[in-house]
C-alpha atoms as a PDB file:
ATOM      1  CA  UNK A   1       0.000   0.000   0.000  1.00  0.00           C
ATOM      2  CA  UNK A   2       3.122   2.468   0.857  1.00  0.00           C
ATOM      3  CA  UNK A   3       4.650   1.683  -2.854  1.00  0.00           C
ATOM      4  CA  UNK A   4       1.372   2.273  -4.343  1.00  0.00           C
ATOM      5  CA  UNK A   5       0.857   5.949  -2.425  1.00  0.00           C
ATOM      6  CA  UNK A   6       4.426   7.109  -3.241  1.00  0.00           C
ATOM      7  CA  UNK A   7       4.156   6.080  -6.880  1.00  0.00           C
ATOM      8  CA  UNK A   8       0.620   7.782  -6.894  1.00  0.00           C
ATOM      9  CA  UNK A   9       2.615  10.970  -5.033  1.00  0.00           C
ATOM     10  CA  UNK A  10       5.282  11.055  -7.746  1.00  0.00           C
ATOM     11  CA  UNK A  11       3.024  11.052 -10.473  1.00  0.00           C
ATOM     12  CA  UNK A  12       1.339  13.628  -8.705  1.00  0.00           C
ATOM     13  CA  UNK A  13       4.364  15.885  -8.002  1.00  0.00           C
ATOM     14  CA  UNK A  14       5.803  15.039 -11.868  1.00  0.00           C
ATOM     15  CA  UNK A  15       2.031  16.367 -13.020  1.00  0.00           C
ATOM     16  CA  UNK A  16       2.469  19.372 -11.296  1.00  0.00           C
ATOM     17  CA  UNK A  17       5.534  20.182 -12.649  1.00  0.00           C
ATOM     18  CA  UNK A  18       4.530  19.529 -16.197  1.00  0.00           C
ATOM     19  CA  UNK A  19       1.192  22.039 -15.822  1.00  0.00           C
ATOM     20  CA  UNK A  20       3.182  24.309 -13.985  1.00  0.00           C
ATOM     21  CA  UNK A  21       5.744  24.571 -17.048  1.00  0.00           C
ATOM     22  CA  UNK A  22       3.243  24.744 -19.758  1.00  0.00           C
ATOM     23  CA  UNK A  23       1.461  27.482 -17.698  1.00  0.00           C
ATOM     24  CA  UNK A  24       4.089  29.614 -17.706  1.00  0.00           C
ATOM     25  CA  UNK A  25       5.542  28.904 -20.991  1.00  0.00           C
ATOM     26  CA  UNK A  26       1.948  29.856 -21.702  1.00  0.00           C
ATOM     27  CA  UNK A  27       2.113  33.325 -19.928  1.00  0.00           C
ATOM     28  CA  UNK A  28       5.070  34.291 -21.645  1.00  0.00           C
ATOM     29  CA  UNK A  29       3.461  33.614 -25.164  1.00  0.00           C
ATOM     30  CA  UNK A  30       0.749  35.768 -24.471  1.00  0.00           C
ATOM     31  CA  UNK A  31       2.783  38.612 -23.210  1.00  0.00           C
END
């Protein structure tokens, strides 16, 4: 159950990171 909340919390985390890079790569196109 432990391997199967980290692996849910890295996908999570790696997720984040992805959105949070196309949002601002996003910002700056529309500036």
């Amino acid at each position: 159950m432990i391997e199967v909340f980290e692996a849910f919390g890295w996908t999570l985390l790696l997720g984040g990171l992805a959105v949070a890079v196309l949002f601002i790569t996003a910002l700056d196109k529309k500036r």
